[in-house]
Protein backbone atom coordinates (compact mmCIF):
# COMPACT_ATOMS: atom_id res chain seq x y z
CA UNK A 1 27.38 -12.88 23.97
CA UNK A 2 25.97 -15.45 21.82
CA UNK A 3 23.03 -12.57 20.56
CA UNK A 4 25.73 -10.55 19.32
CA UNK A 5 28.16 -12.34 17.62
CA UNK A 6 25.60 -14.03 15.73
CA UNK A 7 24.20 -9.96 15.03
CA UNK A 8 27.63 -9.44 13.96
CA UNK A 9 27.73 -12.05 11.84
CA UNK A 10 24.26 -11.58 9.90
CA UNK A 11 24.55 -7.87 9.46
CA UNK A 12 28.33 -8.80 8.12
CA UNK A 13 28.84 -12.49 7.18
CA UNK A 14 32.52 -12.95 7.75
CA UNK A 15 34.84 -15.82 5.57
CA UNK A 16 34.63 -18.86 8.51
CA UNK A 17 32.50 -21.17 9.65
CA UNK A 18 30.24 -18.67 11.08
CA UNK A 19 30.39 -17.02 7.88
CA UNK A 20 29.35 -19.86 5.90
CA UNK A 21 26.80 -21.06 7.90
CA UNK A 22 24.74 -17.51 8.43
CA UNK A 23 25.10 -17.69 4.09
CA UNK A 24 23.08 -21.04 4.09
CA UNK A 25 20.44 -19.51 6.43
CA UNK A 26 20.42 -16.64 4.08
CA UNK A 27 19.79 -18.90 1.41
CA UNK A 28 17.22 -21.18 2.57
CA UNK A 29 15.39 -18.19 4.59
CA UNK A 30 15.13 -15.56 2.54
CA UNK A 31 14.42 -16.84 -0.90
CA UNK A 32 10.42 -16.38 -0.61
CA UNK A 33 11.45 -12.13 0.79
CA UNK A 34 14.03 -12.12 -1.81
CA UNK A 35 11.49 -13.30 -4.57
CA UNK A 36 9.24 -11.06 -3.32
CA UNK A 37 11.09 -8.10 -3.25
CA UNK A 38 11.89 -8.41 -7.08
CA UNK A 39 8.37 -8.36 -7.52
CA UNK A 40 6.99 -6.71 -5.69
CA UNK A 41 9.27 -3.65 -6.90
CA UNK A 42 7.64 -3.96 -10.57
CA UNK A 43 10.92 -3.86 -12.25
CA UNK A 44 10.51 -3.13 -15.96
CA UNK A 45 12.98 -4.54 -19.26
CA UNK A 46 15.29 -1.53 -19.24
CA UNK A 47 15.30 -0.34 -15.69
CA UNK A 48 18.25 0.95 -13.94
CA UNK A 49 17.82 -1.61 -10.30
CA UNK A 50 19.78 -1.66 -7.41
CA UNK A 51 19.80 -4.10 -4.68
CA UNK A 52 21.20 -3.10 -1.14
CA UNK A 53 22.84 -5.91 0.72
CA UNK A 54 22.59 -8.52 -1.58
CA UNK A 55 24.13 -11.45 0.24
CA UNK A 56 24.80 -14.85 -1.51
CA UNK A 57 22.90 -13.09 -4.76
CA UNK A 58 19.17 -14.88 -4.41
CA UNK A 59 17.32 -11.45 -5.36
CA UNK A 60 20.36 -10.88 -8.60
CA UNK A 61 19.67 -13.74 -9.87
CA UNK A 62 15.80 -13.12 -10.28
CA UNK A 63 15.80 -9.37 -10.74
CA UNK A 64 18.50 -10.13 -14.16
CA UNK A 65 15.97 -12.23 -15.76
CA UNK A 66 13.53 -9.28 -15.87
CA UNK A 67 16.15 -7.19 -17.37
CA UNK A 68 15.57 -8.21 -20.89
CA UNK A 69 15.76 -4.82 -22.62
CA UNK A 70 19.61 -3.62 -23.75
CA UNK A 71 19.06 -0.70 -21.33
CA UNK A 72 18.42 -2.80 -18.52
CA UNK A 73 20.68 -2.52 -15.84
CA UNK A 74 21.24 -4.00 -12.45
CA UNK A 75 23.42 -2.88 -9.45
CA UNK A 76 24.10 -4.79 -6.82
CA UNK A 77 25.79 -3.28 -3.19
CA UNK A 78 27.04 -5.52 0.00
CA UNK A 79 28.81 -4.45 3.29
CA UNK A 80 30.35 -7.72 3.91
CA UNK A 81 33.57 -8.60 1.55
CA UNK A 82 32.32 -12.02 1.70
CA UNK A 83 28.95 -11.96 0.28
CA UNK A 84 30.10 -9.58 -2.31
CA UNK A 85 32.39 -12.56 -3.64
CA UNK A 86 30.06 -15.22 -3.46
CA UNK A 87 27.50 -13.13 -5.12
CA UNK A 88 30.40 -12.12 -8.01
CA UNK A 89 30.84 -15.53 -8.41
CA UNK A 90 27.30 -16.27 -9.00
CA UNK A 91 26.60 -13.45 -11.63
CA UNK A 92 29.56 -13.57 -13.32
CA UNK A 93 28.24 -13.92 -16.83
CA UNK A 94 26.33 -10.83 -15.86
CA UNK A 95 29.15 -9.04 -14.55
CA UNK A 96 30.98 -10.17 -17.59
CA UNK A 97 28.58 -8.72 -20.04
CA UNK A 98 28.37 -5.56 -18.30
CA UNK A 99 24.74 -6.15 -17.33
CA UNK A 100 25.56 -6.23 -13.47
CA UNK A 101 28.10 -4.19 -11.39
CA UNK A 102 28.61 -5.08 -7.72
CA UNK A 103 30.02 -3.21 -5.41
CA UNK A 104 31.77 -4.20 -1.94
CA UNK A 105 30.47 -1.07 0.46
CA UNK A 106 28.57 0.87 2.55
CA UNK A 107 24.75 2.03 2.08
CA UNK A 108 26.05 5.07 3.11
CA UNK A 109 28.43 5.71 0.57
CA UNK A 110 27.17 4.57 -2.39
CA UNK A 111 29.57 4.52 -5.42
CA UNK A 112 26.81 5.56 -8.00
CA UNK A 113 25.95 9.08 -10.03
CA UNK A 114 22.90 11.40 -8.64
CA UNK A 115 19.39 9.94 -10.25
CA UNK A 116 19.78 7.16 -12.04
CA UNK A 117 18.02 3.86 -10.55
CA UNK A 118 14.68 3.41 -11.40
CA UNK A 119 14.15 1.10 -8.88
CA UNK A 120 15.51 0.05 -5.29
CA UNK A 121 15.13 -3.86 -3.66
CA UNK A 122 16.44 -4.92 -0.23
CA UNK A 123 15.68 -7.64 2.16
CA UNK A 124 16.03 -8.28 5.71
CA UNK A 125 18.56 -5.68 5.76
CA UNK A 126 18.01 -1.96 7.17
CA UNK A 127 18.27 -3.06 10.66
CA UNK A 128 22.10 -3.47 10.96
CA UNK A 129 22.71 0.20 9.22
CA UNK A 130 24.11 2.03 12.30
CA UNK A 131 22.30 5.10 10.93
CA UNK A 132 19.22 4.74 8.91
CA UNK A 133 18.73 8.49 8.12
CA UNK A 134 22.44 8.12 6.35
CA UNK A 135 21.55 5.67 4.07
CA UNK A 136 17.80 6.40 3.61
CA UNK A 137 19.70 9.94 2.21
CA UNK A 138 22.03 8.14 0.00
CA UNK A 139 19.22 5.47 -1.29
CA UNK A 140 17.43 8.78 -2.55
CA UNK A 141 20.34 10.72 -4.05
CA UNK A 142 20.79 8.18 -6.38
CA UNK A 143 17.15 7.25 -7.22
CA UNK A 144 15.23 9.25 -9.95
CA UNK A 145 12.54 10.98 -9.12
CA UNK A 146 9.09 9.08 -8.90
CA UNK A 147 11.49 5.39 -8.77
CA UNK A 148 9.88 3.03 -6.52
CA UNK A 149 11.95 1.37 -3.35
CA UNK A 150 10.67 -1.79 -1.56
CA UNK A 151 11.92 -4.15 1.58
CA UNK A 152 10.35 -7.07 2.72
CA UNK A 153 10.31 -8.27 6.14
CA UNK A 154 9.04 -11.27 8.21
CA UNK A 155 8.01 -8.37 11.29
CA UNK A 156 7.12 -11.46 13.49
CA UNK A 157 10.66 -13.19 13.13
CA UNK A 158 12.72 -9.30 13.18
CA UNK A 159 10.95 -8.85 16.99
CA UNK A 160 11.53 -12.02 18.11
CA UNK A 161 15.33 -11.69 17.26
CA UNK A 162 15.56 -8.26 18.59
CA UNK A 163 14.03 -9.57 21.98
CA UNK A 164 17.19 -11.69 22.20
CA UNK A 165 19.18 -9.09 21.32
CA UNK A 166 20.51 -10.16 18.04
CA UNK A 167 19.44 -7.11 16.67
CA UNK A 168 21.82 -3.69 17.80
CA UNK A 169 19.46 -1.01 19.03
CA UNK A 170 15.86 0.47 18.10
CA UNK A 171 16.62 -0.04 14.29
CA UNK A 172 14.78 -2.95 13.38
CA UNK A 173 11.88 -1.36 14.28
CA UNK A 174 9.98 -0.52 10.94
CA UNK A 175 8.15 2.60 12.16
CA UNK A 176 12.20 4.20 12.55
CA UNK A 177 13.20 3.13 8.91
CA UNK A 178 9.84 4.45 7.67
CA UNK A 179 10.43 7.91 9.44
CA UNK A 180 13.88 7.90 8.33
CA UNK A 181 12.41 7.53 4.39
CA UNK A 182 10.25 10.33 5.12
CA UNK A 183 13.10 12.43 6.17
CA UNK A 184 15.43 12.16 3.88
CA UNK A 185 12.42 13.02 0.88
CA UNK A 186 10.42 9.94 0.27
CA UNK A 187 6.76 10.15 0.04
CA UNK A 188 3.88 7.44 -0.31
CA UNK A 189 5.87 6.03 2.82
CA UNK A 190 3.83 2.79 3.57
CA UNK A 191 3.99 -0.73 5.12
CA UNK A 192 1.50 -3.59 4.04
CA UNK A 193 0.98 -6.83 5.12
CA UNK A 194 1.41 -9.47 2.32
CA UNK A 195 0.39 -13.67 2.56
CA UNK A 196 2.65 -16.25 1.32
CA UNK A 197 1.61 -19.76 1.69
CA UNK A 198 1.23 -20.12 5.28
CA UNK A 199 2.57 -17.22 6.34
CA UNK A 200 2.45 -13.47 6.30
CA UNK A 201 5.63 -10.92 5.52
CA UNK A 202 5.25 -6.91 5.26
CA UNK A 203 6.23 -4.78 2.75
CA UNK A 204 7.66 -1.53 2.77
CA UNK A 205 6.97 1.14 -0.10
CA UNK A 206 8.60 4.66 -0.23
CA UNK A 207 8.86 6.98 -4.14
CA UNK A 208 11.34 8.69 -4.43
């Protein structure tokens, strides 16, 4: 019972204490993933970037600073009400100036126009969409054609979690999100393994 409530509340951080405390984790977790994700994703001055689940607003706050060009332009997307307003808060001089939009909803219904993000970021966050070919479909509607998308995963920390059920389903597993990609018409789907410090993440490319 614990396993899934505490699923629940990372794949939807909720306003209470739970809430609060899976945002701290968040914060103190997946800053190196975040960082990494930015990039790793080669964002350029007056790219059109879009983060998917962007929790407390770690990978926002790096990704604007490489937006220096006035066509630069980043979009920001989370399922859970609550990390959409603590990320709002963070960004908003950015959301302010019209440099940032954020959005409170789902992957799979992204509020966005047909090709127009250069480039997609997301971290530690495919496994809790309940169907990955939905929202592999919608990341590449709205992507321009050659744009780059990258995750970044700890693969050693996902298993372990999904062996005590925190994680719903086969999801997590990297090879399904990777076959998903390929379905819904990414190419150059790949996963590499990356070093950081003492430790090693993956990396998962797909072009749109």
């Amino acid at each position: 019972m614990w396993a899934e409530k505490l699923g629940a509340q990372l794949g939807n951080p909720t306003r209470s204490l739970a809430g609060w405390m899976v945002s701290k984790v968040l914060r103190k977790r997946n800053h190196v993933l975040e960082e990494n994700a930015v990039l790793l994703s080669g964002i350029q001055p007056g790219d059109t970037v879009l983060e998917l689940g962007h929790g407390p607003g770690l990978g926002l706050q790096l990704a604007a600073t490489l937006l220096t060009k006035p066509t630069g332009h980043l979009i920001g997307v989370d399922y859970s009400e609550y990390m959409h307003q603590m990320a709002s808060k963070q960004m908003k001089e950015h959301v302010a100036s019209g440099k940032v939009n954020l959005y409170h909803c789902d992957v799979a219904a992204l509020p966005l126009a047909d090709s127009i993000v250069d480039k997609v970021f997301h971290c530690n966050c495919y496994y809790f969409w309940p169907d990955l070919r939905k929202g592999a479909t919608e990341i590449h509607r709205v992507m321009k054609p050659g744009g780059l998308m990258v995750t970044t995963l700890r693969l050693s920390n996902v298993a372990a979690m999904a062996a005590m059920r925190v994680m719903p389903g086969e999801n997590w597993r990297p090879e399904a999100y990777m076959a998903a990609l390929r379905d819904s018409g990414f190419t150059d789907v790949r996963m590499e393994d990356k070093e950081h410090k003492q430790f090693t993440f993956q990396a998962i490319y797909a072009t749109a």
